[in-house]
Every structure is written in C-alpha cells, then in structure tokens.
Protein backbone atom coordinates (compact mmCIF):
# COMPACT_ATOMS: atom_id res chain seq x y z
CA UNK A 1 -23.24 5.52 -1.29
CA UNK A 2 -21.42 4.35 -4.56
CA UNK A 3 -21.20 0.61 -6.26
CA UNK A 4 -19.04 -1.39 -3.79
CA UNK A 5 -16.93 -2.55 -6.74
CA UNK A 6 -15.43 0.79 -7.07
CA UNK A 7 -15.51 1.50 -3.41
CA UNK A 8 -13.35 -0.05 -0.94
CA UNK A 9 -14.19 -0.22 2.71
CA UNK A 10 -13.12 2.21 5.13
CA UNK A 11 -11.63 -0.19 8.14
CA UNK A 12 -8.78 -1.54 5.76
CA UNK A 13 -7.35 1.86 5.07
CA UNK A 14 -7.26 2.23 9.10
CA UNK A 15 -5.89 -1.66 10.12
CA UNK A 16 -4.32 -3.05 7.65
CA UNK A 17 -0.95 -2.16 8.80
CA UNK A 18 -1.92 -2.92 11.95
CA UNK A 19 -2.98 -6.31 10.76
CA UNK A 20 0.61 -6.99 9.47
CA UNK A 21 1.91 -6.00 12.54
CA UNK A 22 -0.04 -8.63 14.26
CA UNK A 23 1.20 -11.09 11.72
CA UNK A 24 4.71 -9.84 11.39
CA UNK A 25 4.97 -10.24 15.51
CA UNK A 26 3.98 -13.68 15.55
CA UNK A 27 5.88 -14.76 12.10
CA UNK A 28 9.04 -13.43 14.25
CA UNK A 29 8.34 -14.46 17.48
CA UNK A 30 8.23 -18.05 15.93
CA UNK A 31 11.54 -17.52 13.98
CA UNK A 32 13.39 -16.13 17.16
CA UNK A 33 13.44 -19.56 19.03
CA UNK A 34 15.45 -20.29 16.27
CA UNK A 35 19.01 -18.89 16.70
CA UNK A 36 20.26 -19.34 12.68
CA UNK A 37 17.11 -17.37 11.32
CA UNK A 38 16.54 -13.88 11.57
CA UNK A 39 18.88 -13.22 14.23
CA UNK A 40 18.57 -9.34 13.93
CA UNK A 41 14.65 -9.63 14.49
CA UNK A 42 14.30 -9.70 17.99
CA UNK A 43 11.13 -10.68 20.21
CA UNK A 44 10.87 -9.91 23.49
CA UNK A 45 12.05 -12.15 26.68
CA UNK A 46 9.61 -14.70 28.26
CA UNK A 47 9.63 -12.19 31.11
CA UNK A 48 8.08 -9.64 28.96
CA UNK A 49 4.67 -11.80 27.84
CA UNK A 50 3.42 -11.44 31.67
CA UNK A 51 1.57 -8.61 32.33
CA UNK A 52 1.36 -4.94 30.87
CA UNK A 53 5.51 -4.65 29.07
CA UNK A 54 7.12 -1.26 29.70
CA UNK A 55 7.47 1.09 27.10
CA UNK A 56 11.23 0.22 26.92
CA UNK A 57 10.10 -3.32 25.61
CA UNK A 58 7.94 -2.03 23.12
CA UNK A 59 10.93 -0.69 21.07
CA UNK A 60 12.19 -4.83 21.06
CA UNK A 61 11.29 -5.12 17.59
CA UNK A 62 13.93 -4.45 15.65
CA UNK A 63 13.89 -3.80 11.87
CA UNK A 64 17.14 -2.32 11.31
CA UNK A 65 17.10 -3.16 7.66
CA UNK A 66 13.83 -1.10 6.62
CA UNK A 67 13.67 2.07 4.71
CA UNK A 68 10.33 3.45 3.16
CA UNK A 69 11.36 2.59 -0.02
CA UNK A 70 11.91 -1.16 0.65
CA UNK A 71 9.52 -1.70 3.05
CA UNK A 72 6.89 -3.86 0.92
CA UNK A 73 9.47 -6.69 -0.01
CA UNK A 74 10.06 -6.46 3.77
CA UNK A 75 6.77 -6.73 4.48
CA UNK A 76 5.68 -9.38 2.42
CA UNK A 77 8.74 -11.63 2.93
CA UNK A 78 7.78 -11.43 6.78
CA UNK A 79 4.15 -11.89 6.49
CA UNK A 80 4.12 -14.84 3.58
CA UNK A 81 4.04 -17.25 5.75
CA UNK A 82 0.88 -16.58 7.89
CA UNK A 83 -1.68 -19.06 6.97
CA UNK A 84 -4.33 -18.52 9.42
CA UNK A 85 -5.35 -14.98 7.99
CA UNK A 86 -5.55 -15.24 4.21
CA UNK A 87 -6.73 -11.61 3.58
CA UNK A 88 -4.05 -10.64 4.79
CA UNK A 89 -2.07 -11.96 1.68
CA UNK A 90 -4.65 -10.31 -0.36
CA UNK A 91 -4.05 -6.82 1.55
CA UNK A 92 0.18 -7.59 0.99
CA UNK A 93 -0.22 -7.87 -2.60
CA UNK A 94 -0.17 -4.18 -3.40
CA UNK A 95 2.29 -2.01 -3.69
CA UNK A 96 3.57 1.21 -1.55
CA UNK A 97 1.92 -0.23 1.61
CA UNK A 98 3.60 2.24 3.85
CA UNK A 99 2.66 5.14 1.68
CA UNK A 100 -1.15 4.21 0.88
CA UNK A 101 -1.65 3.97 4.83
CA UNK A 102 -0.45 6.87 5.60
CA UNK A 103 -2.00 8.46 2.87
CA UNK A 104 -5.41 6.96 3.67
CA UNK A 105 -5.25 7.45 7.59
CA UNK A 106 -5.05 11.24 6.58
CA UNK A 107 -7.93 11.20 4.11
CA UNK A 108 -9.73 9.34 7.22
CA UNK A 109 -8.54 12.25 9.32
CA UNK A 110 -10.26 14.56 7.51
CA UNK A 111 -13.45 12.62 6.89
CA UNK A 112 -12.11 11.69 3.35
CA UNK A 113 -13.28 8.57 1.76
CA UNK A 114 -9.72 6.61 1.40
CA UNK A 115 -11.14 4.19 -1.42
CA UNK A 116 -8.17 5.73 -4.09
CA UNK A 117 -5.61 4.20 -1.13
CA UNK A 118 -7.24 0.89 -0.15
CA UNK A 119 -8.36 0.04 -3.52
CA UNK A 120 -6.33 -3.50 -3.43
CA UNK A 121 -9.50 -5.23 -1.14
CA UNK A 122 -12.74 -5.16 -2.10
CA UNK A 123 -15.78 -7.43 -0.36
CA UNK A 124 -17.26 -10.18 -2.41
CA UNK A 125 -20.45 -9.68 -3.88
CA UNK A 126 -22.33 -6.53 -4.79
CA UNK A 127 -24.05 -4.74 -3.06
CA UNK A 128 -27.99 -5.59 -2.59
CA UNK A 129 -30.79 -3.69 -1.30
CA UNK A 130 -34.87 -5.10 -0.93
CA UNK A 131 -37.89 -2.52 -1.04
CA UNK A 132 -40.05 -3.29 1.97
CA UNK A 133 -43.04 -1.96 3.62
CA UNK A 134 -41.40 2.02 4.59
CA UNK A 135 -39.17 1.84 1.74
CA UNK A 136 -35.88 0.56 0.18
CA UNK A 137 -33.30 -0.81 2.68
CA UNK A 138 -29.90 -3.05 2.81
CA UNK A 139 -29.80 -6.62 2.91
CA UNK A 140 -28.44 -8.79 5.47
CA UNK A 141 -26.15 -10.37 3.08
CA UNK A 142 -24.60 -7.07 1.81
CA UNK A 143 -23.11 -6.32 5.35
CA UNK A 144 -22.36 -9.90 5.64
CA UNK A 145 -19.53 -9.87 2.77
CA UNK A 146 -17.87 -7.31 5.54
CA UNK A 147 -17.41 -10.76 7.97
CA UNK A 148 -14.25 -12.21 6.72
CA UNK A 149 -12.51 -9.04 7.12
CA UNK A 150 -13.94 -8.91 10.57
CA UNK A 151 -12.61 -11.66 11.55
CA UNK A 152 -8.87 -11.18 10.41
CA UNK A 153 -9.32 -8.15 12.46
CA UNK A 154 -10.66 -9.15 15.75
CA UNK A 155 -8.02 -11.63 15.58
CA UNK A 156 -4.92 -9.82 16.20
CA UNK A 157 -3.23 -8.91 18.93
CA UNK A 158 -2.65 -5.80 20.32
CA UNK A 159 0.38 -5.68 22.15
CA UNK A 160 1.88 -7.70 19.14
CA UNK A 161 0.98 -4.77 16.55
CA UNK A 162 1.74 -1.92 18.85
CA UNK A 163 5.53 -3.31 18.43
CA UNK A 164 5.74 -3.28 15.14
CA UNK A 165 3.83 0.00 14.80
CA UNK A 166 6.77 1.70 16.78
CA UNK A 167 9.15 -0.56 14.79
CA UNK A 168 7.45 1.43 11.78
CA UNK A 169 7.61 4.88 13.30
CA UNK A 170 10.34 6.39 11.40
CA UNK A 171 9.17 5.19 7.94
CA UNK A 172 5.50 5.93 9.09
CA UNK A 173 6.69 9.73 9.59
CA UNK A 174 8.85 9.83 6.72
CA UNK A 175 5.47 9.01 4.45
CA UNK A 176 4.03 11.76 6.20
CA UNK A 177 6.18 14.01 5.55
CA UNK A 178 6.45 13.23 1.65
CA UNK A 179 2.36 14.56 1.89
CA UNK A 180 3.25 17.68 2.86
CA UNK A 181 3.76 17.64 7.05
CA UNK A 182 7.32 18.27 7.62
CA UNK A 183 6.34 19.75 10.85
CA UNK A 184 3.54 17.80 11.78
CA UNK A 185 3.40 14.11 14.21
CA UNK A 186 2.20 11.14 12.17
CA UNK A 187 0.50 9.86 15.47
CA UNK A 188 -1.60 12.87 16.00
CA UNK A 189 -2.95 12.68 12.64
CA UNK A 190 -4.05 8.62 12.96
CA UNK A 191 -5.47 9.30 16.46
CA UNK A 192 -7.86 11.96 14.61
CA UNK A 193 -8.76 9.31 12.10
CA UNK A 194 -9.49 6.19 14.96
CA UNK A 195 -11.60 8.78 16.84
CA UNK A 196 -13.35 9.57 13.20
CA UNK A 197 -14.29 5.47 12.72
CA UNK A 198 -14.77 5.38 16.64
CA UNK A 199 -17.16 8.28 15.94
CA UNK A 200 -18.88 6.20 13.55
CA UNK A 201 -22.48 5.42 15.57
CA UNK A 202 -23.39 1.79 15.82
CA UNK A 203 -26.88 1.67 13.49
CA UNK A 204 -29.96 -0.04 15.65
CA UNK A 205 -32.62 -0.34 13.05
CA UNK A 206 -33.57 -0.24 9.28
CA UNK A 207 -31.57 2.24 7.29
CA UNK A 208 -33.79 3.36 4.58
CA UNK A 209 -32.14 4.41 1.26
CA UNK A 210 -33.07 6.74 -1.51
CA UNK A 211 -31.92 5.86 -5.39
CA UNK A 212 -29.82 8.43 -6.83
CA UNK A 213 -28.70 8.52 -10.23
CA UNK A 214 -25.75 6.08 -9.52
CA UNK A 215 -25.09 6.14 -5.96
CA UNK A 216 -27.52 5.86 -2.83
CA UNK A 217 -28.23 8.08 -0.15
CA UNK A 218 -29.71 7.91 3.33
CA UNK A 219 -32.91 9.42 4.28
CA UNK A 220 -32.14 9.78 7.77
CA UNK A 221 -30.94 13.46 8.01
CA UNK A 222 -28.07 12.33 10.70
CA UNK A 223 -26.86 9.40 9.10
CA UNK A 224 -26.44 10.75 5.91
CA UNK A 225 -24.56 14.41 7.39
CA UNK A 226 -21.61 11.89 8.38
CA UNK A 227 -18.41 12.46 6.72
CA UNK A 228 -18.03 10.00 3.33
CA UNK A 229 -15.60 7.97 5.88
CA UNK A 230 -17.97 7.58 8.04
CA UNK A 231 -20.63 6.25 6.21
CA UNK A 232 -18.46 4.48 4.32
CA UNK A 233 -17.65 2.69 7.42
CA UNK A 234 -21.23 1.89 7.78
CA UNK A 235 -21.10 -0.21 4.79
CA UNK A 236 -19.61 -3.10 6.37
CA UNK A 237 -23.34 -3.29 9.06
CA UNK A 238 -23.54 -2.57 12.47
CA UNK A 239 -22.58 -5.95 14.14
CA UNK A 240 -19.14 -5.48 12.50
CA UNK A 241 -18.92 -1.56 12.79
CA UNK A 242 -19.65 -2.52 16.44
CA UNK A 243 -16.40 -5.44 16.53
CA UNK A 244 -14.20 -3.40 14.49
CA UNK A 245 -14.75 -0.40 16.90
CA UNK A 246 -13.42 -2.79 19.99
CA UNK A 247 -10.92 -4.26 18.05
CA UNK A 248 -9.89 -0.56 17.17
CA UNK A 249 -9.77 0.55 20.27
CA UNK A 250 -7.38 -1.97 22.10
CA UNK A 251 -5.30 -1.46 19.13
CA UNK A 252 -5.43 2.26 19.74
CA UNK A 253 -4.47 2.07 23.90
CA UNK A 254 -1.52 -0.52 22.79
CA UNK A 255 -0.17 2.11 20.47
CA UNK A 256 -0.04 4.40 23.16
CA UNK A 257 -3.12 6.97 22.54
CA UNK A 258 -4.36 7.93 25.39
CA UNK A 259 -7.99 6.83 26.32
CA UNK A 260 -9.51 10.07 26.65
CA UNK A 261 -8.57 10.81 23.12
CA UNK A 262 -10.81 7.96 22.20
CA UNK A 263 -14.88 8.24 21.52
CA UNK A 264 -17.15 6.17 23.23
CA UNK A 265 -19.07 4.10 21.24
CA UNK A 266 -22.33 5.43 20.58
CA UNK A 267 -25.69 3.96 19.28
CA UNK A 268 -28.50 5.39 17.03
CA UNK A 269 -31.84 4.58 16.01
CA UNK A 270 -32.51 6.30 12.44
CA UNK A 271 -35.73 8.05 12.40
C-alpha cells in the first residue's frame, strides 16, 4: 500500500463518468422545461419517469454535438452548474476525461492500479495507522477521508447515468479503440472491471499491516494476494467499499449488464 498522496483511489477511476452522467441528466432535464435553452438536449417524456423505461428511451439523450476530442468542454459546460455535488467539479477539472476513464476502467480490468488515470482526486489527509495490542493497523479516520466521495456516489441516479452512458457510447468505444481494441466491445471490458471492485470482499475486522520500506503490506495472506485494484479499493474502509459496491451495482443493471455477470458481495474476516 503506497502514500495516499501519490495514490488515488480506485472507485473514481470506475464512477466518475458515471457521476457526470448523473449530473449531466439532471442539469438537462432542468434545462428542457425550458424551450429557448438547449433545445437539441432532450429528456425523456413525463410518461417515461414511471416505471422501468424501455430500451428505446434510453437512447433519449441526445448529444449530437460531441466528439472525443471535445468532449471535456462539453462536459464541463453541462455539469458547472451542479451545486449539490462539489467533487464533482473537482473530478471535471482535468483534462481528457473520456480518455482517462476508459483508460483506467481497463487497467481496473486487469487488476491494474488506475492511480496514473485518476490522479486529479485525491482524499484529504494522509494516511494514518496506530500500533495496538496484535500489531499495526488503520485508523478510523484514514477510511473516513473516503466519506465525501461516498456520498457524491450513493447519490446519483441510476437510470439518469445509464442515459448518458449510452449517450457516450460511441466516444466511449472510440477511446477504446485508440488503446489498442479495434476489435474489441468497450462494455465487455468495464463489466470485467465492476465485477473486479464487486469482487473486492467487504473487510469485518482489524487489518493488520506490516512496514515496508515505503509502502505497507497486509499480513493476511488473502487480503494481500488481491490484485493492486483491489486493495486499492480497500483503502477507502469497509463501510464505504460496502456502499460503493450497491451503488455500483444499480449503476451496473441500469447500464444494461446483465445480473449474473455481477459478483455477489462477499465478506471476510482476516485471520
């Protein structure tokens, strides 16, 4: 486990599109009972809100104007006005978006620590650890700098980011394909990488650390055998692994993966 001020955490690389999507949906939504602005952004009919939409209405969001290579003004001019989630200004400031989530939900994918993607968040605070009676361990309060991003996450809506996410879809694939997978479906590879943090177990316990050289490690064989994503997911505590996991998951059925692509969540008692 390195410094957290050279690390970034793990969920951002996964929802922070997601989180604009929510944003974006409600920022137009708003606009749309307004006939003069952004006429060519369309939300769906009242008829729509009520109950499960069909997948037709899920293609109502329409961003005709977008190409990968403008997307972040896009982005940002859309999402500038949301007041109630201020991360998500902090998450908007960098640049690429569209490129460094793609790139990270890959690294994700394969287990990859996506810190060289997401490196425009970082929690407050350092990281803190106490040495106890059984050895040295994590303080409440490092987890607890995790809670504000929590929050902006369990806030969104599903159905909301799921339209934007298919909004995205071209531009989403066209990232992809700059990394190298001309051949290869965008939404196969970020199902792999939710079932990777959904794979993440759910920590019931002390977690007991060793002192490297400049980094920590677990001494619980299984915790520490998880792939860099992974524990770098664990960073942010359980009680948030544990809301970002639900969170996750909706967002994941609304997008269309099926359920049975999608772990359970699973707890663990280190040894």
């Amino acid at each position: 486990m390195e410094d957290t001020k050279k690390v970034m955490i793990i969920g951002i690389g996964m929802i922070v599109l997601l989180a604009v999507a929510a944003g974006i949906y409600y920022l137009v939504s708003h606009k749309a009972e307004k006939p003069a602005e952004k006429a060519s952004l369309q939300a769906l009919p009242p008829a729509a809100a009520e109950g499960p939409p069909p997948a037709a209405s899920l293609e109502a969001l329409n961003l005709p104007s977008l190409t990968l290579d403008n997307s972040d003004k896009i982005l940002r001019s859309l999402a500038q006005d949301i007041s109630s989630h201020p991360g998500l200004s902090a998450w908007m400031k960098t640049r690429e978006i569209i490129r460094k989530f793609v790139a990270a939900v890959d690294n994700i994918a394969n287990g990859m620590n996506p810190k060289s993607q997401v490196d425009f968040f970082a929690p407050k605070g350092e990281f803190k650890t106490v040495r106890r009676a059984g050895g040295l361990t994590v303080i409440q309060a490092s987890y607890d700098r995790y809670n504000p991003v929590a929050d902006v996450i369990i806030s969104l809506e599903a159905k909301a980011s799921a339209r934007l996410y298919n909004a995205l879809k071209p531009v989403l694939q066209q990232a992809y394909k700059e990394l190298g997978y001309p051949n290869a479906d965008f939404q196969d590879t970020l199902t792999q990488a939710i079932a990777e943090l959904l794979n993440t177990p759910v920590v019931e316990g002390r977690v007991l650390l060793e002192k490297k050289v400049a980094s920590y490690a677990y001494i619980d064989e299984t915790l520490e055998r998880l792939s860099q994503a992974q524990k770098q997911f664990l960073r942010m505590g359980p009680d948030n692994v544990q809301i970002i996991q639900t969170k996750l998951r909706e967002l994941a059925l609304a997008c269309g993966i099926p359920e049975y692509r999608l772990p359970k969540t699973r707890f663990y008692s280190p040894e």
